[in-house]
PDB file of N, CA and C in Angstrom:
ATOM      1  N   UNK A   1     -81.496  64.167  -6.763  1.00  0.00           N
ATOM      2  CA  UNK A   1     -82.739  64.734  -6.295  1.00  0.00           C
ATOM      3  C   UNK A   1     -83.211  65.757  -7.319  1.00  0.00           C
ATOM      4  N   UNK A   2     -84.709  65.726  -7.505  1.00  0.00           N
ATOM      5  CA  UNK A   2     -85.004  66.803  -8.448  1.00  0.00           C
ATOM      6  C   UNK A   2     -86.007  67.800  -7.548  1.00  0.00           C
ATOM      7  N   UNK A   3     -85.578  69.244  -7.702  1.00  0.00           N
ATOM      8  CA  UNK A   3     -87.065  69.531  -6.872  1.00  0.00           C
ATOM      9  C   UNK A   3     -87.439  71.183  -7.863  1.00  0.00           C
ATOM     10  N   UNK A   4     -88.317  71.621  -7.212  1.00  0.00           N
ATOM     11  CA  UNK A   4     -89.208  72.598  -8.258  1.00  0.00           C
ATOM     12  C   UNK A   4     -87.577  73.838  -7.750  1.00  0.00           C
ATOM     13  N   UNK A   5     -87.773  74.668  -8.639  1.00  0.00           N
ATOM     14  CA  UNK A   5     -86.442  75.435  -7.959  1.00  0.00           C
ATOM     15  C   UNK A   5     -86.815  77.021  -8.546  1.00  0.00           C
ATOM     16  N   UNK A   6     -87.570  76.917  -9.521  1.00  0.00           N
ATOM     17  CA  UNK A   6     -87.997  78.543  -9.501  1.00  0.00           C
ATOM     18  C   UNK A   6     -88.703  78.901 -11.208  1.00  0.00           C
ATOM     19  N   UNK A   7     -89.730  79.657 -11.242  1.00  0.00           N
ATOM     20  CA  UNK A   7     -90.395  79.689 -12.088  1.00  0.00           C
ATOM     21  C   UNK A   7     -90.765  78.687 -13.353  1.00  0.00           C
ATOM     22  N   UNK A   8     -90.790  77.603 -12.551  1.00  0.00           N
ATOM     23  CA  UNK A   8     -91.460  76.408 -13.880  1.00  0.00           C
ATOM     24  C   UNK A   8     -89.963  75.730 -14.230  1.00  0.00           C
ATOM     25  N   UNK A   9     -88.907  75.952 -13.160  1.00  0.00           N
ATOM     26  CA  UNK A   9     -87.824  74.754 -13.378  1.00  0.00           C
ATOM     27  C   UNK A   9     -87.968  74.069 -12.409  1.00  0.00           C
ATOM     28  N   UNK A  10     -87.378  72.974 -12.890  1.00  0.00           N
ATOM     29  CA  UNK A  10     -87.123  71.713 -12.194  1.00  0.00           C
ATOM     30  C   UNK A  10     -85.122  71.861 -12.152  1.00  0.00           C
ATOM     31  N   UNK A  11     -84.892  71.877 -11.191  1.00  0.00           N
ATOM     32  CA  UNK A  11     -83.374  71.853 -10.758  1.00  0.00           C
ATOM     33  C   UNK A  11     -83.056  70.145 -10.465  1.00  0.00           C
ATOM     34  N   UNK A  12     -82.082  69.445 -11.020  1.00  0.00           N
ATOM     35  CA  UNK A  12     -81.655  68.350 -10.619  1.00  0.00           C
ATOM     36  C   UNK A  12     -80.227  68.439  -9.716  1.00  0.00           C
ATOM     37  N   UNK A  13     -80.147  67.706  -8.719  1.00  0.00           N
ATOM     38  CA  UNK A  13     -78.976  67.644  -7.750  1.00  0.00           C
ATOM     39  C   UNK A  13     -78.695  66.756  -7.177  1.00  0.00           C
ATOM     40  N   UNK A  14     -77.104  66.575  -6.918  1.00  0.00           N
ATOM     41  CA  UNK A  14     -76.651  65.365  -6.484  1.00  0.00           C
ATOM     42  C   UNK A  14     -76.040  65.886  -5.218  1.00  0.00           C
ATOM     43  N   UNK A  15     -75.477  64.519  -4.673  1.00  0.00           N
ATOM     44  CA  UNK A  15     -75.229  64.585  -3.131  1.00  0.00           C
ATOM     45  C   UNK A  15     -73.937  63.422  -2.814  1.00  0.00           C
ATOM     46  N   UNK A  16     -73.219  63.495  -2.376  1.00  0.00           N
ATOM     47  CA  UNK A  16     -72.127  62.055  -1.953  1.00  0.00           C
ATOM     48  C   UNK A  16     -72.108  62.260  -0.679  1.00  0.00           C
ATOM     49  N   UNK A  17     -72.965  63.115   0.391  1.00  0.00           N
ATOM     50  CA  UNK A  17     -73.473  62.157   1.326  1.00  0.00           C
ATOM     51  C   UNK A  17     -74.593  62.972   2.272  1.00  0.00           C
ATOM     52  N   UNK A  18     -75.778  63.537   1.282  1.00  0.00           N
ATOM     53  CA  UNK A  18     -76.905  64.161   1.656  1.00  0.00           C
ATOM     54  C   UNK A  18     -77.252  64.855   2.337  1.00  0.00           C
ATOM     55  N   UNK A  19     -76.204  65.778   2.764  1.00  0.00           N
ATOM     56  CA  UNK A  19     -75.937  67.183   3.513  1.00  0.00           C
ATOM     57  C   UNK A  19     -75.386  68.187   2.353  1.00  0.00           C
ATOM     58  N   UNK A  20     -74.272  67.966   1.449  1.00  0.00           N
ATOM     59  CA  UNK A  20     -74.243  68.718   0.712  1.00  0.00           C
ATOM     60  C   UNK A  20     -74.247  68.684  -0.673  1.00  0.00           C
ATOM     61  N   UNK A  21     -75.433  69.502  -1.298  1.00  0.00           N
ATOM     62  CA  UNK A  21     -75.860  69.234  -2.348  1.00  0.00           C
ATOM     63  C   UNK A  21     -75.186  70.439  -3.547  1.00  0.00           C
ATOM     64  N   UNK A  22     -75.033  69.785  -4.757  1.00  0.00           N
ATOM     65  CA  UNK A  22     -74.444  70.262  -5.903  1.00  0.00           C
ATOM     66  C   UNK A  22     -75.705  70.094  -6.942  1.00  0.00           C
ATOM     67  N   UNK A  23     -76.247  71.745  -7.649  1.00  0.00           N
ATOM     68  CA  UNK A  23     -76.912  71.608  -8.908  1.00  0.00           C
ATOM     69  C   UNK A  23     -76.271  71.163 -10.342  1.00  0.00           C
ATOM     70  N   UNK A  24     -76.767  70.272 -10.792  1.00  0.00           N
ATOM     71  CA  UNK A  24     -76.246  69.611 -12.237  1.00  0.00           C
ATOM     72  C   UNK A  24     -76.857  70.113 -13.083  1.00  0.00           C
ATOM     73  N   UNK A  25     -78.149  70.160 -13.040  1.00  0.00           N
ATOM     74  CA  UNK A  25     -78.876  70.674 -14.451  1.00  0.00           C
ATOM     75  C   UNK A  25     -80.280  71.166 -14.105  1.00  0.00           C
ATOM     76  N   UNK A  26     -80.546  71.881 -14.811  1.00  0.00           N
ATOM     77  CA  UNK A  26     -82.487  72.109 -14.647  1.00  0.00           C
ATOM     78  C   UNK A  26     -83.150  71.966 -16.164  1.00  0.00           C
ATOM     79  N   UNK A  27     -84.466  71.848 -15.837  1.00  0.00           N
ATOM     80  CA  UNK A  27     -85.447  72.025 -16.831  1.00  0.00           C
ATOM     81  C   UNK A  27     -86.215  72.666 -16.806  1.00  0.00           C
ATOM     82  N   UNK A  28     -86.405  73.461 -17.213  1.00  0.00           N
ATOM     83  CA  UNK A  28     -88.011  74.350 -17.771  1.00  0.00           C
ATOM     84  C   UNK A  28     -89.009  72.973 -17.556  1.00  0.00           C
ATOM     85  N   UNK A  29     -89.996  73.226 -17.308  1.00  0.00           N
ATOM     86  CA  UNK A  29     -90.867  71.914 -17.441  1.00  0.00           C
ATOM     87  C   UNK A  29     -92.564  72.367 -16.871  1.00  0.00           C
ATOM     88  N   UNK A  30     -92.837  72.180 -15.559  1.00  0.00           N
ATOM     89  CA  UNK A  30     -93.813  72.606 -14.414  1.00  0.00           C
ATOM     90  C   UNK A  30     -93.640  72.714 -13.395  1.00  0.00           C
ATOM     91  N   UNK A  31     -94.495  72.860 -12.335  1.00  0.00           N
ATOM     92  CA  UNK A  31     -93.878  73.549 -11.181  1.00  0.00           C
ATOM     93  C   UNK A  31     -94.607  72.069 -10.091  1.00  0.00           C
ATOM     94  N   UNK A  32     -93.511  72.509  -9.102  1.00  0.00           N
ATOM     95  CA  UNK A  32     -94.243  72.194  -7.619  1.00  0.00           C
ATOM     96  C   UNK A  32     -94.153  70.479  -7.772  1.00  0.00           C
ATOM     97  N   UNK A  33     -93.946  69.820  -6.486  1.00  0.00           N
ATOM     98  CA  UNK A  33     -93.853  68.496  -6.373  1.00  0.00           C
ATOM     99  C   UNK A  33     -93.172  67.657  -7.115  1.00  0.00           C
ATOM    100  N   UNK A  34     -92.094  68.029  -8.137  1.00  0.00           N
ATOM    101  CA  UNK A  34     -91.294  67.034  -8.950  1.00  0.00           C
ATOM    102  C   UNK A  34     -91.404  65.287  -8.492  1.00  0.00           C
ATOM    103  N   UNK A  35     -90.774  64.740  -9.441  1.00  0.00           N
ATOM    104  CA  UNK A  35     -90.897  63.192  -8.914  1.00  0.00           C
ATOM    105  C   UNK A  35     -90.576  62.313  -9.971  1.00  0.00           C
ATOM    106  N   UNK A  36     -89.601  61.745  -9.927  1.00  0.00           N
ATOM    107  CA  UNK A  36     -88.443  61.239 -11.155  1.00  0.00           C
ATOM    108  C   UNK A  36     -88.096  59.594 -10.615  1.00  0.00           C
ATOM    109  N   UNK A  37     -89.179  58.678 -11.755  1.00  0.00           N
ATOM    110  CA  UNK A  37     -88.704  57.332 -11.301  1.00  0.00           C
ATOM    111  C   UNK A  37     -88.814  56.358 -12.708  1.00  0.00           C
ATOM    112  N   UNK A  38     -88.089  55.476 -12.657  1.00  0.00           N
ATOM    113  CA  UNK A  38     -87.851  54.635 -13.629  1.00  0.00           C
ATOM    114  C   UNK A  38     -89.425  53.613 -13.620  1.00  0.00           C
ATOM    115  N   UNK A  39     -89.908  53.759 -14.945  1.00  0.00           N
ATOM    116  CA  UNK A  39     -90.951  52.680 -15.454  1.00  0.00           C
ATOM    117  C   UNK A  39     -90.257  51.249 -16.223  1.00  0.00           C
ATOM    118  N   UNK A  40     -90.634  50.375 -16.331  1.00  0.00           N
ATOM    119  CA  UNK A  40     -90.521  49.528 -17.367  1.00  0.00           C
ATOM    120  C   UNK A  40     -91.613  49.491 -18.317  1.00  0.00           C
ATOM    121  N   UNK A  41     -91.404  49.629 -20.089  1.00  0.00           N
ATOM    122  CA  UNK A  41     -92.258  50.083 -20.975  1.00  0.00           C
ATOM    123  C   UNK A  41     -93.026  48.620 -21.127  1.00  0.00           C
ATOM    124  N   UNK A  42     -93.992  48.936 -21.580  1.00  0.00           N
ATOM    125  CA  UNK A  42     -95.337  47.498 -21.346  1.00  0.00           C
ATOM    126  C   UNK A  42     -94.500  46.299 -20.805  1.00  0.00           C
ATOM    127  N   UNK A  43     -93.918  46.385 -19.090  1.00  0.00           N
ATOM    128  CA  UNK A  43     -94.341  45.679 -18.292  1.00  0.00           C
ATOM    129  C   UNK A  43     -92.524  44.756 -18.681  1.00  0.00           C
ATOM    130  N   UNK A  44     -91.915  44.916 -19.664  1.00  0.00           N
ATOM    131  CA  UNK A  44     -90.460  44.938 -20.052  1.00  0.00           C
ATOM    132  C   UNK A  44     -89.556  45.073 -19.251  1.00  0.00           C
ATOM    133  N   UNK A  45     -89.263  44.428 -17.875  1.00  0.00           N
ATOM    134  CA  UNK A  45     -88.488  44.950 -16.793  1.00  0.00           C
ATOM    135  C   UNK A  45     -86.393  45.335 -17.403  1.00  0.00           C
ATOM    136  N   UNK A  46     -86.299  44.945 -18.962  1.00  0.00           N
ATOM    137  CA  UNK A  46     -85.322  45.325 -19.204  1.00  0.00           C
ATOM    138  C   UNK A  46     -85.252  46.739 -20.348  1.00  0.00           C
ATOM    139  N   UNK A  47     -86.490  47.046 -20.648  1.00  0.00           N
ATOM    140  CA  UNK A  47     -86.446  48.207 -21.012  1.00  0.00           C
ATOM    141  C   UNK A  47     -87.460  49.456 -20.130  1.00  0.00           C
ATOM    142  N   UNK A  48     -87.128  50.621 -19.720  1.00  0.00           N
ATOM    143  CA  UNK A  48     -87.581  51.505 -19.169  1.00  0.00           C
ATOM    144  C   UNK A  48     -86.852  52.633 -19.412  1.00  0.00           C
ATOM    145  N   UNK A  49     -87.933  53.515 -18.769  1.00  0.00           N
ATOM    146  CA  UNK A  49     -88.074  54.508 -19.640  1.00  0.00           C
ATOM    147  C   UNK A  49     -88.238  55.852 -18.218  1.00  0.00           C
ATOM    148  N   UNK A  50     -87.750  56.742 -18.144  1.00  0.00           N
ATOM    149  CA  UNK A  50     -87.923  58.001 -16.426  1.00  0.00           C
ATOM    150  C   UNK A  50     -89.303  58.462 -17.086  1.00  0.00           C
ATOM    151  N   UNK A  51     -89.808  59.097 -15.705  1.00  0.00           N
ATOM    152  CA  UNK A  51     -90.618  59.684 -15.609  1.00  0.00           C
ATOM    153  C   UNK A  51     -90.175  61.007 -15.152  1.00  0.00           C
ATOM    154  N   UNK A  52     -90.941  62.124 -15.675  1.00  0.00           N
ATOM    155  CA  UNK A  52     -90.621  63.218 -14.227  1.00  0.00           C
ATOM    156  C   UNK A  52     -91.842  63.912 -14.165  1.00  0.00           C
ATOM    157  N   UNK A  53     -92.394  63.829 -13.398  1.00  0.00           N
ATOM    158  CA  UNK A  53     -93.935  63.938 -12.800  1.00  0.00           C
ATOM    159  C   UNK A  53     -94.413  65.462 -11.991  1.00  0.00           C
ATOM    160  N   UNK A  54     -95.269  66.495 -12.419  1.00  0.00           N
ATOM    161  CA  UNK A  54     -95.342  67.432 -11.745  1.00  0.00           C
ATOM    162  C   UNK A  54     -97.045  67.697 -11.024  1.00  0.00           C
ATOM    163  N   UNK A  55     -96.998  68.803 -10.008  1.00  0.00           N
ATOM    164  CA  UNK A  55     -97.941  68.365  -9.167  1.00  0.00           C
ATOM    165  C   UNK A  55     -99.816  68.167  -9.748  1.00  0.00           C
ATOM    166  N   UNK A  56     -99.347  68.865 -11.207  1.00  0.00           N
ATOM    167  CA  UNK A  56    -100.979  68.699 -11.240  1.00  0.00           C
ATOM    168  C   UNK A  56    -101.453  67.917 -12.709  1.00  0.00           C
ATOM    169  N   UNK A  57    -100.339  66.719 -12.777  1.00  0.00           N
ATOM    170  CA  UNK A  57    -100.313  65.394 -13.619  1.00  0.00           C
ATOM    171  C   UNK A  57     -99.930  65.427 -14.875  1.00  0.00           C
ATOM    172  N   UNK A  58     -99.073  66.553 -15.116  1.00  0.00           N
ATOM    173  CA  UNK A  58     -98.466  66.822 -15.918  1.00  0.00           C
ATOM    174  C   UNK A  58     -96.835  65.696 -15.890  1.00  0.00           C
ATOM    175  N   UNK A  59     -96.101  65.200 -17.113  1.00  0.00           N
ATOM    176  CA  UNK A  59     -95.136  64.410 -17.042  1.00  0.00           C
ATOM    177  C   UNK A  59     -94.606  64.601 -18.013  1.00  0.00           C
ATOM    178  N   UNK A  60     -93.155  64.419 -18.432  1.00  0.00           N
ATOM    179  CA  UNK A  60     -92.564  63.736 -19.501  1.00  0.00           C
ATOM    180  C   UNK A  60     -91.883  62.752 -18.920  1.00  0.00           C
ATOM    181  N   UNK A  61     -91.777  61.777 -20.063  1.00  0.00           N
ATOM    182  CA  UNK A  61     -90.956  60.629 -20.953  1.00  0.00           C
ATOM    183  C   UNK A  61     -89.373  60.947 -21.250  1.00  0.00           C
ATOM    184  N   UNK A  62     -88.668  60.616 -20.897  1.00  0.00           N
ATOM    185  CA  UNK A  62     -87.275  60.717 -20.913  1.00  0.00           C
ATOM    186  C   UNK A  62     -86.521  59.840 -20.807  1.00  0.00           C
ATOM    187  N   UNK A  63     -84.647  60.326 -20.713  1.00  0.00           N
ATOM    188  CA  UNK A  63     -83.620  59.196 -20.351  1.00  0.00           C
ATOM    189  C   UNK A  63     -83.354  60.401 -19.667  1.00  0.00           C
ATOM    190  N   UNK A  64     -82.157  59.720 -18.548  1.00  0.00           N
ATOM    191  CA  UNK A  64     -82.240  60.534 -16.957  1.00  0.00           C
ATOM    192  C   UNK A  64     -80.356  59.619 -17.210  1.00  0.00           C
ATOM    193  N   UNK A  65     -79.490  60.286 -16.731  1.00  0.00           N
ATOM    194  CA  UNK A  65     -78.594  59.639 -16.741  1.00  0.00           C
ATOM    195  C   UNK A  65     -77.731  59.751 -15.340  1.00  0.00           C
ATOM    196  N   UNK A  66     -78.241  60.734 -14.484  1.00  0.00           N
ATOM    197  CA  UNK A  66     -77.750  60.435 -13.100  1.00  0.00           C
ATOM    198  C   UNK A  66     -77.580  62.114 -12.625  1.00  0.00           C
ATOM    199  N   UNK A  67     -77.571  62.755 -13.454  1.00  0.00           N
ATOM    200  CA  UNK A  67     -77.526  64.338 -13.820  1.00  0.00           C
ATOM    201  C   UNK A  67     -78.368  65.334 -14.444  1.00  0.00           C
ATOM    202  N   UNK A  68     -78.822  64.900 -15.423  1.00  0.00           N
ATOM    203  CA  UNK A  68     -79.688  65.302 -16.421  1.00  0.00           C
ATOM    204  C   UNK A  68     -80.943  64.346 -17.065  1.00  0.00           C
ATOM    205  N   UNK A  69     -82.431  65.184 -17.133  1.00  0.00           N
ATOM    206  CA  UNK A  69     -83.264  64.684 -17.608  1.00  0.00           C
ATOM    207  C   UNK A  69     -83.649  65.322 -18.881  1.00  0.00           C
ATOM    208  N   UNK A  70     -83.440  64.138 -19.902  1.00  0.00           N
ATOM    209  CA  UNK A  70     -83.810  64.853 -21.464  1.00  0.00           C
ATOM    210  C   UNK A  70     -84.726  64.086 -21.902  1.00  0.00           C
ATOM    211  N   UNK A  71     -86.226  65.069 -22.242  1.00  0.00           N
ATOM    212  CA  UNK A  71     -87.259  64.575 -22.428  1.00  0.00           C
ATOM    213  C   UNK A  71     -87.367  64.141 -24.020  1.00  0.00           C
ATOM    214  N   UNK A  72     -88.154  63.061 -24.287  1.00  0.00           N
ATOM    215  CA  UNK A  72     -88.420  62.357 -25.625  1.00  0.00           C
ATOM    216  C   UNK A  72     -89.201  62.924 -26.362  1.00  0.00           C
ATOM    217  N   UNK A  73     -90.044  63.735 -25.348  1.00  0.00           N
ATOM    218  CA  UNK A  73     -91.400  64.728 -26.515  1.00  0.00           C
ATOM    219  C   UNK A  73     -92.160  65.667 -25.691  1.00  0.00           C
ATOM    220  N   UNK A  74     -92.851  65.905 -25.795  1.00  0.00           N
ATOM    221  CA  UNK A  74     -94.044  67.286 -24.940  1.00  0.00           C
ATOM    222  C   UNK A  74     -94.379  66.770 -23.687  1.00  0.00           C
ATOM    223  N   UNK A  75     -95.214  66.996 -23.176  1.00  0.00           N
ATOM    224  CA  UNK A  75     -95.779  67.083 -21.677  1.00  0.00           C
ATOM    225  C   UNK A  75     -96.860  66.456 -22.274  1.00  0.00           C
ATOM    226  N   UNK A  76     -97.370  65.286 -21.380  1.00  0.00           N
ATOM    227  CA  UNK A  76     -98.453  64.822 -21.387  1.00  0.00           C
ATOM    228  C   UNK A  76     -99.469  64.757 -20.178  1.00  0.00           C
ATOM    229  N   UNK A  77    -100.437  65.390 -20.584  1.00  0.00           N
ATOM    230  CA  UNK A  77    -101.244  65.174 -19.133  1.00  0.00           C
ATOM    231  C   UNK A  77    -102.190  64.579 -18.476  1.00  0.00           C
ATOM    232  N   UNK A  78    -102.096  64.207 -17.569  1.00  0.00           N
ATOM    233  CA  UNK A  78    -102.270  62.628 -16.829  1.00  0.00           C
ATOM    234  C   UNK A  78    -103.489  62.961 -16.618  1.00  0.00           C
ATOM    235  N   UNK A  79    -104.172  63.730 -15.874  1.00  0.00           N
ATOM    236  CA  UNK A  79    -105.841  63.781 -15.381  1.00  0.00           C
ATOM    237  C   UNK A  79    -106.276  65.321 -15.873  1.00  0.00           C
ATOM    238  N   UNK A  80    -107.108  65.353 -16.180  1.00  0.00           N
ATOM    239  CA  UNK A  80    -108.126  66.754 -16.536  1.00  0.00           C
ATOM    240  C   UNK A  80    -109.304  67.315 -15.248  1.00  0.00           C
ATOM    241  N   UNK A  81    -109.075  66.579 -14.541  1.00  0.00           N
ATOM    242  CA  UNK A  81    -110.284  66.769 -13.292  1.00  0.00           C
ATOM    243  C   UNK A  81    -109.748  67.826 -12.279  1.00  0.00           C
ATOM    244  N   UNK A  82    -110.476  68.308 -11.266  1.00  0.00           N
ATOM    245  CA  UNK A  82    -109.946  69.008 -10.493  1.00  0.00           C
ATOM    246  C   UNK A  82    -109.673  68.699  -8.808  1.00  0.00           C
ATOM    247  N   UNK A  83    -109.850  67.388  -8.829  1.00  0.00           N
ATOM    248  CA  UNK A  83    -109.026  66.553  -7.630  1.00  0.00           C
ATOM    249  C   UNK A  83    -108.348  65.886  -7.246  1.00  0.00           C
ATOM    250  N   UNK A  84    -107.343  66.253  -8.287  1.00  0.00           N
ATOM    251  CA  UNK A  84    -106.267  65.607  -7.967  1.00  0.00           C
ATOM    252  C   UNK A  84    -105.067  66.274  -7.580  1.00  0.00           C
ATOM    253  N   UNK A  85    -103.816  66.678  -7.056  1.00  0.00           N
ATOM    254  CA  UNK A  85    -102.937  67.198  -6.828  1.00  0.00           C
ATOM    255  C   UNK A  85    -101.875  67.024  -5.813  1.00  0.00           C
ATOM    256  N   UNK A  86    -100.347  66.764  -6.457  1.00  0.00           N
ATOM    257  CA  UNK A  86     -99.243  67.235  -5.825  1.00  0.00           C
ATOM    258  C   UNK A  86     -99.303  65.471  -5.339  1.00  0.00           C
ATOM    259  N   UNK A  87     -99.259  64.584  -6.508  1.00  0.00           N
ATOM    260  CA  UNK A  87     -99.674  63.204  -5.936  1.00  0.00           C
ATOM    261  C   UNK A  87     -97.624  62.803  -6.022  1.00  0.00           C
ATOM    262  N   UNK A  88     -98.100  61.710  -4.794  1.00  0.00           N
ATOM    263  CA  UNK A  88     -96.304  61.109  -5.173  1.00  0.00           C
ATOM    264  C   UNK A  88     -96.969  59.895  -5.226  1.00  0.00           C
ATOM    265  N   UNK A  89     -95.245  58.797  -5.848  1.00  0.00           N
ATOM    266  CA  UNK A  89     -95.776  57.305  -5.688  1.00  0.00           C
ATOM    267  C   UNK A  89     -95.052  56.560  -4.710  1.00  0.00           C
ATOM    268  N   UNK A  90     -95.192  55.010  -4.410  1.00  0.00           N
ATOM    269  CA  UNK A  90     -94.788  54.257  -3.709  1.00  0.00           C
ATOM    270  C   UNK A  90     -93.851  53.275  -4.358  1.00  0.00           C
ATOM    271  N   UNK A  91     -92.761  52.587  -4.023  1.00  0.00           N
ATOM    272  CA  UNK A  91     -92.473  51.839  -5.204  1.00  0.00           C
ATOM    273  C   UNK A  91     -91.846  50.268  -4.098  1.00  0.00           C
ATOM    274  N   UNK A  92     -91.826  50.715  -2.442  1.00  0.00           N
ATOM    275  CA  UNK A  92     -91.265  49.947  -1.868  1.00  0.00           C
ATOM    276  C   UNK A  92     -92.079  48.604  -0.821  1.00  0.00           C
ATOM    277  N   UNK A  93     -92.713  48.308  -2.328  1.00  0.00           N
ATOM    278  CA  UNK A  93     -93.752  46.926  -2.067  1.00  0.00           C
ATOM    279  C   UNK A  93     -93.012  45.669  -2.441  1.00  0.00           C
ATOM    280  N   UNK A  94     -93.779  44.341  -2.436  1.00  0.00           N
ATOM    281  CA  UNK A  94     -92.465  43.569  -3.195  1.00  0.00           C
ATOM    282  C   UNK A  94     -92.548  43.814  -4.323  1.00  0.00           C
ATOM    283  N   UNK A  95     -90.818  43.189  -4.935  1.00  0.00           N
ATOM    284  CA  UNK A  95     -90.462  43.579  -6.060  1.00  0.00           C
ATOM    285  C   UNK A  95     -91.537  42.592  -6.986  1.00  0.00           C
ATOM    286  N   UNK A  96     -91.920  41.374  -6.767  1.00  0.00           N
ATOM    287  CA  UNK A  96     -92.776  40.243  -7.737  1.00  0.00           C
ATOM    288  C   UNK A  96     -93.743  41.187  -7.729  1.00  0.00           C
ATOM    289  N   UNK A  97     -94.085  41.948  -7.274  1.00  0.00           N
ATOM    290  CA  UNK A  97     -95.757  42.436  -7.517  1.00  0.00           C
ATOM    291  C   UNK A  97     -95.329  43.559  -8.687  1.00  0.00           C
ATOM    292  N   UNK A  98     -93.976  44.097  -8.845  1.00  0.00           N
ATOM    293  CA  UNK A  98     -93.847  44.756  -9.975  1.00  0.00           C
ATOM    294  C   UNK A  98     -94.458  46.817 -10.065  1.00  0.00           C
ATOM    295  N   UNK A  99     -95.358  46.573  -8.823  1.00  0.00           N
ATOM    296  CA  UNK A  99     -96.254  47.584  -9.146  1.00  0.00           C
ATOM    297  C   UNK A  99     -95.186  49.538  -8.533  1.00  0.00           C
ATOM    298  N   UNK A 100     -96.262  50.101  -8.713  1.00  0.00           N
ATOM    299  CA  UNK A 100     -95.570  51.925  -8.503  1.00  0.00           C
ATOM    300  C   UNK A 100     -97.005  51.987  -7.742  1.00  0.00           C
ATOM    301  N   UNK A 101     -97.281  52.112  -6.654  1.00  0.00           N
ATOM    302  CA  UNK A 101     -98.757  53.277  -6.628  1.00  0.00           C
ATOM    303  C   UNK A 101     -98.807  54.775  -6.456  1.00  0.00           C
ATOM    304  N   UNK A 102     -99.087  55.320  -6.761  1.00  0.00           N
ATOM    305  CA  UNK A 102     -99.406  56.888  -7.063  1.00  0.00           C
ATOM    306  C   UNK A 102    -101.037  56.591  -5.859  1.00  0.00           C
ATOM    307  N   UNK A 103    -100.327  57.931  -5.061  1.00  0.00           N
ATOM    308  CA  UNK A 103    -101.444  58.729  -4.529  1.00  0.00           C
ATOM    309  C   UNK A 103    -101.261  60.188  -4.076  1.00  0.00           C
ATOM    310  N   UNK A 104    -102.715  61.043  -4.237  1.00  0.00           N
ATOM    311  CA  UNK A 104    -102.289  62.754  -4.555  1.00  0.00           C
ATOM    312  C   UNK A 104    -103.854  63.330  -3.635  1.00  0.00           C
ATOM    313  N   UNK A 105    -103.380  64.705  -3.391  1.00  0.00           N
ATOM    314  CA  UNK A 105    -104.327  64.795  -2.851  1.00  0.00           C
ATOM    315  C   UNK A 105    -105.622  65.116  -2.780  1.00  0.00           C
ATOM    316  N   UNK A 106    -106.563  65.138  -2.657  1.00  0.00           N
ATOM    317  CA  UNK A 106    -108.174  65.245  -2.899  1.00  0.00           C
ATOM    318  C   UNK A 106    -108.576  66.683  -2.550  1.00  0.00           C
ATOM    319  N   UNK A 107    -108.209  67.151  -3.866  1.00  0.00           N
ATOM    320  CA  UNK A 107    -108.704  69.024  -3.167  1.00  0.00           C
ATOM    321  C   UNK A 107    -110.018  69.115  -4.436  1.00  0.00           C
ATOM    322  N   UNK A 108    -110.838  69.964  -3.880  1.00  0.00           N
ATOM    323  CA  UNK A 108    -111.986  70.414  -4.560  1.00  0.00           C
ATOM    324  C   UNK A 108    -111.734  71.931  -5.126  1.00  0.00           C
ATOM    325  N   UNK A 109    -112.540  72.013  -6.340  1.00  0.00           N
ATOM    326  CA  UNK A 109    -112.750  73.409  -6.141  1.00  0.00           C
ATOM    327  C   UNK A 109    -113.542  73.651  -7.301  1.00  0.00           C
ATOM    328  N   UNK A 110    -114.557  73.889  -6.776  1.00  0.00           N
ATOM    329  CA  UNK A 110    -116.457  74.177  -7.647  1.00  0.00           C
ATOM    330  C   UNK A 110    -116.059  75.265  -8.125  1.00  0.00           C
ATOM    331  N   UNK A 111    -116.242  75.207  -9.782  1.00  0.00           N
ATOM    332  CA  UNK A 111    -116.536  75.896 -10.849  1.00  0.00           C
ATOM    333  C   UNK A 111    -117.508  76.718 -11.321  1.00  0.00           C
ATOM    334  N   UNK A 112    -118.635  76.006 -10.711  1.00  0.00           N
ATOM    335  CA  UNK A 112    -120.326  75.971 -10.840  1.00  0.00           C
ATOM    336  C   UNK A 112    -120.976  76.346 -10.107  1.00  0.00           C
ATOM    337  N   UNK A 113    -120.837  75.887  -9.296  1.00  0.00           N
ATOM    338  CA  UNK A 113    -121.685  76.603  -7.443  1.00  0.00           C
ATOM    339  C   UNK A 113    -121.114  78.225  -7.306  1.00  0.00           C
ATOM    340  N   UNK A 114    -122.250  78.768  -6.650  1.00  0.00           N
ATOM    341  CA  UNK A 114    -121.600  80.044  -6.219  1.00  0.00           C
ATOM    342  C   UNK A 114    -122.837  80.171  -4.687  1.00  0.00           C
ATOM    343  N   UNK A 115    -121.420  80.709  -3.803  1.00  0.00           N
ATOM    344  CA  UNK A 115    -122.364  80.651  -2.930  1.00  0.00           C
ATOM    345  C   UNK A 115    -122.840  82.377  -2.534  1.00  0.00           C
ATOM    346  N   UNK A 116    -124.288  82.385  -2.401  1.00  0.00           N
ATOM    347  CA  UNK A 116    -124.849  83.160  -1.680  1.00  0.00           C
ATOM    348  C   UNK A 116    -125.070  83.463  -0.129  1.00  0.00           C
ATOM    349  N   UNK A 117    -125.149  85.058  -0.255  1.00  0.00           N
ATOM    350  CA  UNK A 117    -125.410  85.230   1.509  1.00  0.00           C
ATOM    351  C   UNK A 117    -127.469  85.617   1.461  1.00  0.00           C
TER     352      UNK A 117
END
């Protein structure tokens, strides 16, 4: 399990039987909503590649070995808009369809408008 654990880490932890949990490792990374799942790279179901996903579409690229996530390069970020957030994905569709869906939530917040009394 990975979850946000305190100032911009990500704490990873294991379990042998999901009552009691042991910390293995953390990362510096981003905050809030973690979310760590295996891709296959262009569609390659024998090569893939982790994700670890934070709430406001920020990610790295990594190998994840059951303990530890060691990222391949910087943070890349997924959307620039301001409605998106704290999205998770789905992955338990059929397996032939291959697919992940990601959905997050629809928050606003006007930059531009100001309201008057």
């Amino acid at each position: 399990m990975v979850l946000f654990w305190e100032d911009r880490m990500m704490g990873f932890f294991t379990s042998p039987d999901l009552k009691s949990w042991t910390k293995r490792s953390e990362l510096r990374s981003f905050h809030e909503c973690p979310e760590l799942f295996e891709l296959p790279v262009d569609g390659n179901p024998s090569t893939k590649k982790w994700v670890l996903y934070g709430a406001i579409g920020e990610y790295l690229i990594g190998q994840f070995n059951g303990t530890q996530f060691v990222p391949e390069g910087s943070t890349i970020q997924f959307q620039y808009g301001n409605c998106f957030y704290a999205s998770q994905t789905f992955n338990d569709i059929p397996q032939s369809n291959g697919r992940r869906i990601q959905m997050a939530w629809g928050r606003l917040r006007c930059r531009t408008c100001r309201l008057t009394r």
